[in-house]
N, C-alpha and C. Protein backbone atom coordinates (compact mmCIF):
# COMPACT_ATOMS: atom_id res chain seq x y z
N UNK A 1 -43.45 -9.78 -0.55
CA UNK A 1 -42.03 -9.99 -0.83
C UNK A 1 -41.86 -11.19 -1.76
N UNK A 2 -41.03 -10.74 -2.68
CA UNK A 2 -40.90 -12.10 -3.70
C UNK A 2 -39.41 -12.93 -3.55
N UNK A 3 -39.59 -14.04 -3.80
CA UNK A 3 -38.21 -14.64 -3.45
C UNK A 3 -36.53 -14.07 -4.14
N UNK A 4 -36.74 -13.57 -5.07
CA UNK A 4 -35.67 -12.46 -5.90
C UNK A 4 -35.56 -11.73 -4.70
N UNK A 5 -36.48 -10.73 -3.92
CA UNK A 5 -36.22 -9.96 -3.08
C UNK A 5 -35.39 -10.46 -1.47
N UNK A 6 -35.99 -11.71 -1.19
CA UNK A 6 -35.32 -12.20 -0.70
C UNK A 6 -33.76 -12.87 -0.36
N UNK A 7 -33.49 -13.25 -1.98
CA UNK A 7 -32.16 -13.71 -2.53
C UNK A 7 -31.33 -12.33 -2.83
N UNK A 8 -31.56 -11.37 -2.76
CA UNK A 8 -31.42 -10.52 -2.94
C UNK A 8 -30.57 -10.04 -1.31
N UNK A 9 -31.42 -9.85 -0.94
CA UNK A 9 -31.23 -9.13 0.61
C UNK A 9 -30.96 -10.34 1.92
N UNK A 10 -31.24 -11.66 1.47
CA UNK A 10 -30.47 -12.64 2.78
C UNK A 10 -30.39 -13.75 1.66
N UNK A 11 -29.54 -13.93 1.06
CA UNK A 11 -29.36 -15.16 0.07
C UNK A 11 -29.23 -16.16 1.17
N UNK A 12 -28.89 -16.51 2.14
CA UNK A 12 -29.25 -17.59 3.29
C UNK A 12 -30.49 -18.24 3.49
N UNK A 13 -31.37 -17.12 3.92
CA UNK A 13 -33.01 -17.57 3.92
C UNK A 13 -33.36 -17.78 2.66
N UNK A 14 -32.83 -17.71 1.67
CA UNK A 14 -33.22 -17.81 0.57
C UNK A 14 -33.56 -19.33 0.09
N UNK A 15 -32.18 -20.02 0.89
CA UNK A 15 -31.45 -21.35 0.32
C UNK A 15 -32.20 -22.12 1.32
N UNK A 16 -32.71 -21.57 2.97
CA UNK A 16 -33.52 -22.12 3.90
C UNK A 16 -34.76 -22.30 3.52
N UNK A 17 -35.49 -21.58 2.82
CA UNK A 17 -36.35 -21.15 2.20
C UNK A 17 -37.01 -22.96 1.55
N UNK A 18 -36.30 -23.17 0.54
CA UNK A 18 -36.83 -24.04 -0.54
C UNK A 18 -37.10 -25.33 0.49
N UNK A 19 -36.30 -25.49 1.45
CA UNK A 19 -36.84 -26.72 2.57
C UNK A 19 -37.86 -26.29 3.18
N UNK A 20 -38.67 -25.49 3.28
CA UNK A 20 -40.01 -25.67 3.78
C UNK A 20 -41.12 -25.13 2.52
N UNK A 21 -42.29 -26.62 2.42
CA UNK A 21 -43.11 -26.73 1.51
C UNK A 21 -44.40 -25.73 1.76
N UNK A 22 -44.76 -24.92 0.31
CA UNK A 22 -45.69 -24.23 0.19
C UNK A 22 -46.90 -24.65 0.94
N UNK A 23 -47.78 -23.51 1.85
CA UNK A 23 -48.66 -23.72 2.30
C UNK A 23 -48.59 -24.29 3.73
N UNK A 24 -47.37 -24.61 4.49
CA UNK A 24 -46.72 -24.80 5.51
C UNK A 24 -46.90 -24.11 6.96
N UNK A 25 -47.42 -24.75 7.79
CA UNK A 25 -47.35 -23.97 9.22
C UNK A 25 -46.10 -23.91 9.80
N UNK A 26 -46.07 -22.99 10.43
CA UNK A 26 -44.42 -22.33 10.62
C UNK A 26 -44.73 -21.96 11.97
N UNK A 27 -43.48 -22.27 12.60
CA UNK A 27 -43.40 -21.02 14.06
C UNK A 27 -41.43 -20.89 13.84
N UNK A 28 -41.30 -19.82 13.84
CA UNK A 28 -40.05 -19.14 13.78
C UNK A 28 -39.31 -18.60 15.20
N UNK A 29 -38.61 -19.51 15.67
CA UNK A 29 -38.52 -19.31 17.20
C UNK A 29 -37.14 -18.06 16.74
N UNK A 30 -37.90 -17.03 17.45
CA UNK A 30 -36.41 -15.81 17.48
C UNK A 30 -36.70 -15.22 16.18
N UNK A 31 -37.49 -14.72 15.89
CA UNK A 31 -37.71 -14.25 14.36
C UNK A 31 -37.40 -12.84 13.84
N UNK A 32 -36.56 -12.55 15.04
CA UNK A 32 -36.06 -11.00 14.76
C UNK A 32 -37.09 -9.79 14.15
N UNK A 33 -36.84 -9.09 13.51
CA UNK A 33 -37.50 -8.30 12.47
C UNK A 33 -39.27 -8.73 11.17
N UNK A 34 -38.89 -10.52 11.40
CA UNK A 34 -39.82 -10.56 10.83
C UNK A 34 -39.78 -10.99 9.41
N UNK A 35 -38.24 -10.95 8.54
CA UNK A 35 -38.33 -10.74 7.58
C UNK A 35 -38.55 -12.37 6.79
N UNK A 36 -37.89 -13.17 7.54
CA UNK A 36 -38.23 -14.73 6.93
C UNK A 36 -39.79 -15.35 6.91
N UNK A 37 -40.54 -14.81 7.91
CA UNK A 37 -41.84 -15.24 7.62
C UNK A 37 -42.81 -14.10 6.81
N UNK A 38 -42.27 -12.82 6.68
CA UNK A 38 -42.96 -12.24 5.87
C UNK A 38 -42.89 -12.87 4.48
N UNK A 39 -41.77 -13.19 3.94
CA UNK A 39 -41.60 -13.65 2.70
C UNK A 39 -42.36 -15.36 2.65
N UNK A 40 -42.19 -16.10 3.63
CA UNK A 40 -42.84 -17.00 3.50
C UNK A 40 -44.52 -17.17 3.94
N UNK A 41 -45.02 -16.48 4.48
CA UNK A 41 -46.43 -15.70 4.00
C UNK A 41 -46.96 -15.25 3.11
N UNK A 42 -45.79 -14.24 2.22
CA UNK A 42 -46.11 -13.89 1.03
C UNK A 42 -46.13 -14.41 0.29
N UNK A 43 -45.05 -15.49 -0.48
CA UNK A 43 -44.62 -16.22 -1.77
C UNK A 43 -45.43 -17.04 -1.34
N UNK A 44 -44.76 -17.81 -0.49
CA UNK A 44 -45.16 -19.47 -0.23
C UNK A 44 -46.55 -19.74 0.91
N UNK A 45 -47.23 -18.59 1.07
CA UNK A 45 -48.40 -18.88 1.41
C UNK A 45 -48.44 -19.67 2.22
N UNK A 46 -47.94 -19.38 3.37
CA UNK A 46 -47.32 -19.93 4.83
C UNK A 46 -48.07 -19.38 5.61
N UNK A 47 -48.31 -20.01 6.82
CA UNK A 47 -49.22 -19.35 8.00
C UNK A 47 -48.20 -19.80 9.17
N UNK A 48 -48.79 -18.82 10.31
CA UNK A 48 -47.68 -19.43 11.72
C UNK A 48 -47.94 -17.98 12.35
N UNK A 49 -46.31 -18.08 13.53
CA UNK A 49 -46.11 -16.75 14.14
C UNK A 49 -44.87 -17.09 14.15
N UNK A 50 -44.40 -15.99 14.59
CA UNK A 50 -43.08 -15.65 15.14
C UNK A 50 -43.13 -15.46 16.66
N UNK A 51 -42.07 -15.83 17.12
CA UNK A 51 -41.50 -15.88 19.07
C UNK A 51 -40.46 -15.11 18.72
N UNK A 52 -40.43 -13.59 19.68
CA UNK A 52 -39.43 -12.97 19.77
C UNK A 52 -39.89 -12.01 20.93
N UNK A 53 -38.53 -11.82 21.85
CA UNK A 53 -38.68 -11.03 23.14
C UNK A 53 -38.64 -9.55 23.03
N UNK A 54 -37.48 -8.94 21.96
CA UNK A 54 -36.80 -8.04 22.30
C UNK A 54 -38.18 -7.21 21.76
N UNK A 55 -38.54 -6.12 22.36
CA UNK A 55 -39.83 -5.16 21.80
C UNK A 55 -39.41 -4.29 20.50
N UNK A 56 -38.01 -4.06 20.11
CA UNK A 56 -38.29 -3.62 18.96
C UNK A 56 -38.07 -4.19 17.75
N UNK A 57 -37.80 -5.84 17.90
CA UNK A 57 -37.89 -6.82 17.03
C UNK A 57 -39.71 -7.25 16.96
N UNK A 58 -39.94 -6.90 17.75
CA UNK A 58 -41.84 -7.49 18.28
C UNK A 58 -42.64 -6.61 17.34
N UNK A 59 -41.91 -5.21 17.53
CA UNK A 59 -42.30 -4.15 16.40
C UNK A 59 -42.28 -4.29 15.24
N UNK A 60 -41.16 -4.30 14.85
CA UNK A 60 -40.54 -4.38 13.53
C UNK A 60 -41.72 -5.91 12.50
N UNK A 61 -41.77 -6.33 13.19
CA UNK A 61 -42.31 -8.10 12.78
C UNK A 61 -43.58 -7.94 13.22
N UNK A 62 -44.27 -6.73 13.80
CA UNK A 62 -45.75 -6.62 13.50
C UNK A 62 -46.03 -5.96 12.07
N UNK A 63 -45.37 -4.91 11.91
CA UNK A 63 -45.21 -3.88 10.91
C UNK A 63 -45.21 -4.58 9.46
N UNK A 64 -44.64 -5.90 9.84
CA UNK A 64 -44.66 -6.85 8.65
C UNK A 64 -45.80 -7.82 8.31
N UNK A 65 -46.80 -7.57 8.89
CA UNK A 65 -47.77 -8.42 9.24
C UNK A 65 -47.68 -9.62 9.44
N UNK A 66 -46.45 -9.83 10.22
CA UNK A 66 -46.17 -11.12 11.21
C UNK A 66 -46.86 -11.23 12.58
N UNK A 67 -47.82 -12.14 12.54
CA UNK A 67 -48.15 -12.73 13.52
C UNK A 67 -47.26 -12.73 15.15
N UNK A 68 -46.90 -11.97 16.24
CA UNK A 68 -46.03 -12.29 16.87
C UNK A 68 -46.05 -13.13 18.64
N UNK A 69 -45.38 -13.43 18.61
CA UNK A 69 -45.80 -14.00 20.50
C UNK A 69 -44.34 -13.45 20.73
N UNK A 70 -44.63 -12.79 22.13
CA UNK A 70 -43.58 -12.02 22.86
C UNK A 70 -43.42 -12.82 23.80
N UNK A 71 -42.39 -14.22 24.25
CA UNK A 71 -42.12 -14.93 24.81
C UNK A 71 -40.65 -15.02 24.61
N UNK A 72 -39.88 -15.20 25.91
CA UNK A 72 -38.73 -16.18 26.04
C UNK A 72 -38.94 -16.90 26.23
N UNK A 73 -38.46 -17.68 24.95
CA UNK A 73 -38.89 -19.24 24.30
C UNK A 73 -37.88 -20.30 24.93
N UNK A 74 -36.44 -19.92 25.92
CA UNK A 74 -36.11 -20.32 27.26
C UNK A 74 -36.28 -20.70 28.25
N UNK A 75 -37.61 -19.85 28.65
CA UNK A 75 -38.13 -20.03 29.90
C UNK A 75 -39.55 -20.14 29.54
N UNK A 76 -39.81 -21.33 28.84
CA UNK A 76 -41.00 -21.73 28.97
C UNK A 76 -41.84 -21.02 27.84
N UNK A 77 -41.18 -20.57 26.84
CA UNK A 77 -41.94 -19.87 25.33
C UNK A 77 -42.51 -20.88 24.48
N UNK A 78 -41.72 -22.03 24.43
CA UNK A 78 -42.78 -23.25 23.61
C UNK A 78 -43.79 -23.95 24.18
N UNK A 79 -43.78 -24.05 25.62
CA UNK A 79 -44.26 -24.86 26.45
C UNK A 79 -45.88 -24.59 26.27
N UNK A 80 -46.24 -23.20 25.34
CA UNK A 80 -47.58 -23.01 24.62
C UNK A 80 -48.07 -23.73 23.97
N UNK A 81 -47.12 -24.77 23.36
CA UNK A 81 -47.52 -25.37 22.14
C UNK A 81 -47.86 -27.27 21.64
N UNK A 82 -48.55 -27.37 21.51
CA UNK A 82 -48.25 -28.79 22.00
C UNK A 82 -47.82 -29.77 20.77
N UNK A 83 -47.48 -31.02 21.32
CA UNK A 83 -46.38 -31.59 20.45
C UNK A 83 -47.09 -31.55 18.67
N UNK A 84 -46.25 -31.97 17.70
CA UNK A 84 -46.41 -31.56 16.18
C UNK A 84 -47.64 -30.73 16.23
N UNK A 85 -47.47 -29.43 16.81
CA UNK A 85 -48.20 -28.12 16.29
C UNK A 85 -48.16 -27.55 14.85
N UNK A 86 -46.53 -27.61 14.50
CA UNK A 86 -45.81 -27.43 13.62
C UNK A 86 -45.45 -28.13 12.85
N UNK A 87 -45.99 -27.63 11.02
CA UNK A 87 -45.28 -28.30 10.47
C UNK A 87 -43.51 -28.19 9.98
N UNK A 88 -42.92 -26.85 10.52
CA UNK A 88 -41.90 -26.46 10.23
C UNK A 88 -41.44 -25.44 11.37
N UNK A 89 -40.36 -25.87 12.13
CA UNK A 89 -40.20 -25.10 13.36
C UNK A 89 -38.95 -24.18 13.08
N UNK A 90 -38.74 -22.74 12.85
CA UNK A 90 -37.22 -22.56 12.37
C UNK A 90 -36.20 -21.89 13.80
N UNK A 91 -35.41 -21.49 13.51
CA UNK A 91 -34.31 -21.61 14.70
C UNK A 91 -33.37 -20.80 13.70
N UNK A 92 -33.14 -19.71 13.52
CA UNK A 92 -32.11 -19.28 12.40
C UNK A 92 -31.42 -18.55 12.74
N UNK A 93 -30.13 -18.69 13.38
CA UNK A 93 -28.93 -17.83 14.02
C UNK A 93 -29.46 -17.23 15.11
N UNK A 94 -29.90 -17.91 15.30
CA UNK A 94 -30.20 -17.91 17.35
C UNK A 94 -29.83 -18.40 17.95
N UNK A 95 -29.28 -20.07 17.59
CA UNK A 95 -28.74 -21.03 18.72
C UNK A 95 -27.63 -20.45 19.65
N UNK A 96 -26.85 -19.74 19.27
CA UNK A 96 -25.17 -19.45 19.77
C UNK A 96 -25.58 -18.07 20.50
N UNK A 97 -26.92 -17.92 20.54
CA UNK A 97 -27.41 -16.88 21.97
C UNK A 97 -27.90 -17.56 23.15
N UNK A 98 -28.10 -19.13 22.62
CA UNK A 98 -29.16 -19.67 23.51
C UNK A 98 -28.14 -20.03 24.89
N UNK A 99 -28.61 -20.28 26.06
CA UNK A 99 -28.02 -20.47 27.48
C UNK A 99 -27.89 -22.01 27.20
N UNK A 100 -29.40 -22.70 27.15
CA UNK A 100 -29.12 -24.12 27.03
C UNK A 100 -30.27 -24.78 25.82
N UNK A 101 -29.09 -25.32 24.98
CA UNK A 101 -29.10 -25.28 23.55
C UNK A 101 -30.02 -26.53 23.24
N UNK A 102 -29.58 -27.94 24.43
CA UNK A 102 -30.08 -29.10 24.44
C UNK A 102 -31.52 -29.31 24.78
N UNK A 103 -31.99 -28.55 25.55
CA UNK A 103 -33.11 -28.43 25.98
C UNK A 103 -33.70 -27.44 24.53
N UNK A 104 -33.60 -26.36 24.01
CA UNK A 104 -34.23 -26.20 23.10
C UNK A 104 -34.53 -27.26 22.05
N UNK A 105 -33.47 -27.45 21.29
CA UNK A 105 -33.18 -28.45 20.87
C UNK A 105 -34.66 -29.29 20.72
N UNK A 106 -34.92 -30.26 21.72
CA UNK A 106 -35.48 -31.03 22.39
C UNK A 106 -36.82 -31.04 21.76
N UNK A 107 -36.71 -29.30 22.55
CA UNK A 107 -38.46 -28.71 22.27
C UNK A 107 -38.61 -28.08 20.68
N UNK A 108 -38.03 -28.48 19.95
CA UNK A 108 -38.42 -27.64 18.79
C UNK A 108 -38.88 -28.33 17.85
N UNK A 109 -37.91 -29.98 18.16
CA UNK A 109 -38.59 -31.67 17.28
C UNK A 109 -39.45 -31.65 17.86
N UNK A 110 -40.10 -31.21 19.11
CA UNK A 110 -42.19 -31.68 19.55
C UNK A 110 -42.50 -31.16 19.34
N UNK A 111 -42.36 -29.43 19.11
CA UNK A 111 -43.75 -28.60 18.77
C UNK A 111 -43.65 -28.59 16.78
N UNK A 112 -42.81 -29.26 16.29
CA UNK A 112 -42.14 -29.11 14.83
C UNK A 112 -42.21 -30.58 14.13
N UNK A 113 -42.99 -31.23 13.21
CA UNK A 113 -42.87 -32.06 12.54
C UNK A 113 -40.95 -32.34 12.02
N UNK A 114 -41.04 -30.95 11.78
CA UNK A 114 -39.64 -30.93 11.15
C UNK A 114 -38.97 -29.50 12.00
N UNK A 115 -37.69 -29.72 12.01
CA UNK A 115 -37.09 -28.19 12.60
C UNK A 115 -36.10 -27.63 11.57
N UNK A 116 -35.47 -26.13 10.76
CA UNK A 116 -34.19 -25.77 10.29
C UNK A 116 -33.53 -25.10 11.58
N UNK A 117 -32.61 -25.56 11.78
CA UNK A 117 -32.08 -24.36 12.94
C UNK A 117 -30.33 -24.34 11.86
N UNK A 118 -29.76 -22.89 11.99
CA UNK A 118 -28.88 -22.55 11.30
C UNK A 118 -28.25 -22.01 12.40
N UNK A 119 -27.01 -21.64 12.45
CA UNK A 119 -25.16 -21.17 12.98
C UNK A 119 -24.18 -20.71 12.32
N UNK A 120 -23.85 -19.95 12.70
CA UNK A 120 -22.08 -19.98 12.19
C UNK A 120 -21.38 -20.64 12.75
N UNK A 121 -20.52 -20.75 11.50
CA UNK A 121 -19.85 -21.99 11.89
C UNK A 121 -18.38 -21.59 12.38
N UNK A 122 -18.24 -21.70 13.81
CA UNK A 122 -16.83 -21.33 14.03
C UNK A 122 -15.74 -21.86 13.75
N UNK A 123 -15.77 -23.20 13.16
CA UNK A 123 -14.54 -23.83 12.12
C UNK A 123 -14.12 -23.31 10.77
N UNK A 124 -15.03 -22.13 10.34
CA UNK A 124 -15.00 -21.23 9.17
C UNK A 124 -13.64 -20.80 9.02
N UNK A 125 -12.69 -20.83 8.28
CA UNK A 125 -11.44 -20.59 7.78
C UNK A 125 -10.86 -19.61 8.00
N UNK A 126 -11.44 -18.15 7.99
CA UNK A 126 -11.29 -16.86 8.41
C UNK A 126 -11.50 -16.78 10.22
N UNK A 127 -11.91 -17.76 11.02
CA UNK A 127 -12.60 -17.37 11.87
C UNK A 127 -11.07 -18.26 12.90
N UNK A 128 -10.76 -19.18 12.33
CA UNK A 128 -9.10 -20.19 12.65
C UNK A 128 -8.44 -18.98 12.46
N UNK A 129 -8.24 -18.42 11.39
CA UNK A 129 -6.72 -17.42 10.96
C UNK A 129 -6.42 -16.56 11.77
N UNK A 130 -8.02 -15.91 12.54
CA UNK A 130 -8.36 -14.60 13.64
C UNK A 130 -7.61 -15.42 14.95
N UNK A 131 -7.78 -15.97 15.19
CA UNK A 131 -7.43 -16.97 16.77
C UNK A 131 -6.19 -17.68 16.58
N UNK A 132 -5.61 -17.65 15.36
CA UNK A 132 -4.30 -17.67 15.10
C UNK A 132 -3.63 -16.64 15.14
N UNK A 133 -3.90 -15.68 15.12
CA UNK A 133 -3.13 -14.01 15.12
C UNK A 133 -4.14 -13.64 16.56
N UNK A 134 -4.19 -14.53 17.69
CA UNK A 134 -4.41 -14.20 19.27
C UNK A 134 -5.88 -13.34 18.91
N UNK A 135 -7.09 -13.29 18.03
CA UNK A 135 -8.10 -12.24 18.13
C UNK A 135 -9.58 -13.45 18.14
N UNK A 136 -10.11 -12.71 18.49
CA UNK A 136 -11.60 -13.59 18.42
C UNK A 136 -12.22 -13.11 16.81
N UNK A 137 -12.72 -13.61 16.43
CA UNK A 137 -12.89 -13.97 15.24
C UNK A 137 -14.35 -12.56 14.97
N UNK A 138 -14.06 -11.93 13.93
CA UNK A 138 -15.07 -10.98 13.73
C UNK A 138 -15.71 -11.42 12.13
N UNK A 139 -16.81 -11.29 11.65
CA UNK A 139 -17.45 -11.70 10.38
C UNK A 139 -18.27 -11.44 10.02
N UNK A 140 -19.13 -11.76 8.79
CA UNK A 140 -20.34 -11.55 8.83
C UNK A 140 -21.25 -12.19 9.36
N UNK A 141 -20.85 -13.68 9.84
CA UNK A 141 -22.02 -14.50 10.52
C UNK A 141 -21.71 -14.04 11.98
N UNK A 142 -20.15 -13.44 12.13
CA UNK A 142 -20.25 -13.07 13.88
C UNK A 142 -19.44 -11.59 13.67
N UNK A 143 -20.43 -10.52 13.46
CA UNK A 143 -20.51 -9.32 13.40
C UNK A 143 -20.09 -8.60 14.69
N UNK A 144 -20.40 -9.18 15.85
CA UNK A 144 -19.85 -8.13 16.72
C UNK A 144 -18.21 -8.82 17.46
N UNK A 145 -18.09 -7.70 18.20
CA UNK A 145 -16.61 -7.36 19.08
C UNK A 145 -16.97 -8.48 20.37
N UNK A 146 -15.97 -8.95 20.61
CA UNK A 146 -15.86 -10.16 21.63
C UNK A 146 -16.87 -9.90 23.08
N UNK A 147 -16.41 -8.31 23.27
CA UNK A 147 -17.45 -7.21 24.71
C UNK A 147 -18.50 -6.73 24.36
N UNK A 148 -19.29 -6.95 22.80
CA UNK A 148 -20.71 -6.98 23.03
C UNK A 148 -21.32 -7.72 22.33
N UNK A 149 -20.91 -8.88 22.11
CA UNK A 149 -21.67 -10.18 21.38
C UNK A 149 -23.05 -10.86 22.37
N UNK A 150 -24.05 -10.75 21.60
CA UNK A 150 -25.32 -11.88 22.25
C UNK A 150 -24.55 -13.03 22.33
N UNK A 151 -23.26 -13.84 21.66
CA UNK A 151 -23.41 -15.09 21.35
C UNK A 151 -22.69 -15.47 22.44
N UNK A 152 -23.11 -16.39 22.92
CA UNK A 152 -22.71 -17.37 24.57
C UNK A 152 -22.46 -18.77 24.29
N UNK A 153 -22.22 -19.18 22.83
CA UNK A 153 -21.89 -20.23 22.28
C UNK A 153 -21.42 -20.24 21.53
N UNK A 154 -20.41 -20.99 21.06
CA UNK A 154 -19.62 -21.12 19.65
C UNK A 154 -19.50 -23.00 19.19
N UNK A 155 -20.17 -23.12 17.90
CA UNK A 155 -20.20 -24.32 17.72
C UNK A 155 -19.65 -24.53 16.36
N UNK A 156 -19.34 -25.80 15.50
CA UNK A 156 -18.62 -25.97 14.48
C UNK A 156 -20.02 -26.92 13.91
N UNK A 157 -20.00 -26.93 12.67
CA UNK A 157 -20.87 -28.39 12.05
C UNK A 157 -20.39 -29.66 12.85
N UNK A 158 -19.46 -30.56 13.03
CA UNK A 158 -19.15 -31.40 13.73
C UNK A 158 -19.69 -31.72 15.23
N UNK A 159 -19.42 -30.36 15.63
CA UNK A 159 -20.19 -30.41 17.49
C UNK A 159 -21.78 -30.62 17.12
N UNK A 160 -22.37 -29.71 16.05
CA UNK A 160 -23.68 -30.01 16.53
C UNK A 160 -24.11 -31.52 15.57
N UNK A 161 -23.54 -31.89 15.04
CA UNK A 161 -23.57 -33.10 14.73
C UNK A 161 -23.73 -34.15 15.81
N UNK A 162 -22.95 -34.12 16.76
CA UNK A 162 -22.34 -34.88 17.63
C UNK A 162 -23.49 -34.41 18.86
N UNK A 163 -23.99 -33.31 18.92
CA UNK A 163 -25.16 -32.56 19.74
C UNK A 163 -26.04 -33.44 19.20
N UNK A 164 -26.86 -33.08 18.21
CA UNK A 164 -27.65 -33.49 18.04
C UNK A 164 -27.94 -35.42 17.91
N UNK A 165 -26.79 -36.06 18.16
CA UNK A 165 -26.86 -37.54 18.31
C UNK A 165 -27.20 -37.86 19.87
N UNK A 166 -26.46 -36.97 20.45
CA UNK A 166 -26.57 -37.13 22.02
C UNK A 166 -28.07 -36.72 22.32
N UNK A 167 -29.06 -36.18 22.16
CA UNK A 167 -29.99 -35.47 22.62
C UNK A 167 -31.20 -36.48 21.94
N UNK A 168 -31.00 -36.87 20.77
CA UNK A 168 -31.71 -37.79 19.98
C UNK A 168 -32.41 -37.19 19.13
N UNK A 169 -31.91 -36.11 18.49
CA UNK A 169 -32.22 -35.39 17.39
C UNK A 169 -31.63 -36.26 16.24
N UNK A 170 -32.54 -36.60 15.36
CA UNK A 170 -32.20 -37.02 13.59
C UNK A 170 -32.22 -35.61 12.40
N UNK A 171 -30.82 -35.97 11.98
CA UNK A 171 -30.41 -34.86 10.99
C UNK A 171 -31.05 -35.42 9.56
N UNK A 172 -31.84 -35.00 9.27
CA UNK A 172 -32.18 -35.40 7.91
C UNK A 172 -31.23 -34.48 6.96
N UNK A 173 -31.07 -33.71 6.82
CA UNK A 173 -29.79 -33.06 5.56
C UNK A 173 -28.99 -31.80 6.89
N UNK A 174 -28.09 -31.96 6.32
CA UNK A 174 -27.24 -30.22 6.66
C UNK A 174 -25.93 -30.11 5.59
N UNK A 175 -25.91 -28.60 5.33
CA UNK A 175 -24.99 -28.10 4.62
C UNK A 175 -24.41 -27.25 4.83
N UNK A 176 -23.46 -26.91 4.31
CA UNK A 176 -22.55 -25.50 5.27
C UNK A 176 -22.81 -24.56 3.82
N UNK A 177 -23.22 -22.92 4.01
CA UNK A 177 -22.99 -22.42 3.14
C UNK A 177 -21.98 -21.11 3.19
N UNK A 178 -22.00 -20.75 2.57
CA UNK A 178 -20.74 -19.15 2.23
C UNK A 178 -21.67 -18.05 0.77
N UNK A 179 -21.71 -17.34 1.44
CA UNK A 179 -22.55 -16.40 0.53
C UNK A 179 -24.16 -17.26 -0.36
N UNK A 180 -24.39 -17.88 0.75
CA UNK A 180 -26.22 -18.37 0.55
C UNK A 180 -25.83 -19.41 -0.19
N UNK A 181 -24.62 -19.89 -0.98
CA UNK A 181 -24.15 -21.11 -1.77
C UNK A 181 -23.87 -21.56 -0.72
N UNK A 182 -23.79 -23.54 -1.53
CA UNK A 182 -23.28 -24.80 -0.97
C UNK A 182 -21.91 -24.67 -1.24
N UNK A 183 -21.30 -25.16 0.45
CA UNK A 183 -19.92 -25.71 0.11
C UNK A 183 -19.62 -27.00 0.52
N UNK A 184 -19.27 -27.78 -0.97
CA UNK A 184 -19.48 -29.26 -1.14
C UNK A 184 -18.08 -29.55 -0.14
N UNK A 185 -16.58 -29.46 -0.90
CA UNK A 185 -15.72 -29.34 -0.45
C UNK A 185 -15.21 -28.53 1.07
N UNK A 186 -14.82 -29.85 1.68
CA UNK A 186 -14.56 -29.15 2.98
C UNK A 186 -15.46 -28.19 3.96
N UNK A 187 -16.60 -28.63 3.77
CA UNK A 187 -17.41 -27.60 4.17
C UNK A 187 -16.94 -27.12 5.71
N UNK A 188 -16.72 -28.20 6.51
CA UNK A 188 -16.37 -27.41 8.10
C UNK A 188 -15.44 -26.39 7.80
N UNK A 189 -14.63 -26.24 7.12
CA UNK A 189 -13.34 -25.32 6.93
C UNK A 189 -13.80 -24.25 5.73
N UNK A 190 -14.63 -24.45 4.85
CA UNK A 190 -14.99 -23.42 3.99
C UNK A 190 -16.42 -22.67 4.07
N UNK A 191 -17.39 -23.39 4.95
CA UNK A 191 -18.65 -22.85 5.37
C UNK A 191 -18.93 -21.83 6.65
N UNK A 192 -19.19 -20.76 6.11
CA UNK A 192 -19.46 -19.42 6.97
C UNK A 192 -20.83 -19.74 7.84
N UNK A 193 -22.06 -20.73 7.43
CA UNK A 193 -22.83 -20.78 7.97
C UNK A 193 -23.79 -22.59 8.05
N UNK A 194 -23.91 -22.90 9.40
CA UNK A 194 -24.29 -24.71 9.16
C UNK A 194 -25.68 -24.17 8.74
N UNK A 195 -26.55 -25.24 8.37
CA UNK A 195 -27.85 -25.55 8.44
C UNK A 195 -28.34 -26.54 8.47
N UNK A 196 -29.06 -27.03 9.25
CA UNK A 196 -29.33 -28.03 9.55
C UNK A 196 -30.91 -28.67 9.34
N UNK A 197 -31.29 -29.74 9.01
CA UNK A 197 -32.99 -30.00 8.95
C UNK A 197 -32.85 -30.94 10.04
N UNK A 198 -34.20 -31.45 11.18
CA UNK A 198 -34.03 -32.05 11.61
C UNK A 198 -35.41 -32.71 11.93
N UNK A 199 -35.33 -33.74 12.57
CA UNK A 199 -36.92 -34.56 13.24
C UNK A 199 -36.57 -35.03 14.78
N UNK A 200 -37.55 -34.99 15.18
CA UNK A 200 -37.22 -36.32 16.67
C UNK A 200 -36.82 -37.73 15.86
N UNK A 201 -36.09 -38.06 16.57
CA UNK A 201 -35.61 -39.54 16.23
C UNK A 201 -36.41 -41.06 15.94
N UNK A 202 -36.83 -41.72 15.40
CA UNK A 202 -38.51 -42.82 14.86
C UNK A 202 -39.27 -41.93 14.21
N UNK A 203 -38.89 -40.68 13.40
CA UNK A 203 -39.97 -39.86 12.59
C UNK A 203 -40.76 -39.25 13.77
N UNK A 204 -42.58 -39.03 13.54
CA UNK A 204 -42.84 -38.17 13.63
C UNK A 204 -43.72 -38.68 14.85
């Protein structure tokens, strides 16, 4: 997979993408289908695995010649790994499934030199207007109906800002984007999706 193909088909991972350096060990906690570390295997000559429970995401992300571990990474899925295993730990629109966010969190700066974990951002402009006209907010970063959403969390750039100070996570960059672009301006109010880089707090 070449990065065109990528920008192409998730301009998000695309823009996640350029923060982790060629030749990079990776573990992709929740890696769905597979498709972010296939491309970063391919282009960028990345090694790692992917953590994912559901068996036909386990599928899908073998088929890709992704490396996989079939763990809930919840209940004790990192606890494989020991501290900076990783040079790049990712987290990419999984958090707002997670039960308890702080405790991942936690574990993703020890087994991860560095972590990206990404969200939608429920301060997103379209997502206010829905809950202003009494509806829960439907989108592309939150695709399903209120009665069958995975997501058991709803967070804004600001909360996990404010998360991640409390827990003792250091934000080295975050940006909000909208169609895989930066939004400089106003981002809590114009960004469809946070992203975040992060470290344990005294570096590494």
């Amino acid at each position: 997979m070449t990065f065109d193909d990528l920008k192409r088909s998730r301009p998000d991972l695309a823009f996640i993408a350029h923060w982790i350096q060629p030749g990079a060990h990776v573990l992709d906690v929740g890696c769905g289908d597979g498709f972010m570390m296939d491309y970063l295997q391919t282009d960028k000559h990345c090694t790692g695995y992917g953590l994912e429970l559901a068996d036909d995401k386990v599928l899908e992300s073998t088929q890709r010649g992704v490396r996989v571990i079939q763990q809930d990474f919840e209940k004790g899925g990192l606890a494989l790994f020991g501290d900076n295993s990783f040079d790049t730990v990712l987290c990419l629109s999984a958090l707002q499934m997670m039960q308890h966010v702080e405790a991942l969190l936690r574990d993703i700066v020890r087994v991860g030199n560095e972590a990206i974990v990404s969200f939608p951002n429920f301060a997103y402009w379209p997502h206010r207007v829905a809950l202003l006209k009494g509806r829960m907010p439907v989108s592309k970063t939150l695709p399903y109906q209120w009665y069958d959403t995975p997501n058991v969390r709803c967070a804004t750039i600001e909360d996990f800002r404010a998360l991640a100070a409390e827990v003792g996570v250091e934000v080295l960059e975050y940006v909000a984007l909208a169609d895989g672009r930066i939004v400089d301006f106003l981002p809590n109010l114009r960004g469809e999706l946070a992203v975040f880089r992060l470290r344990k707090k005294n570096g590494r």
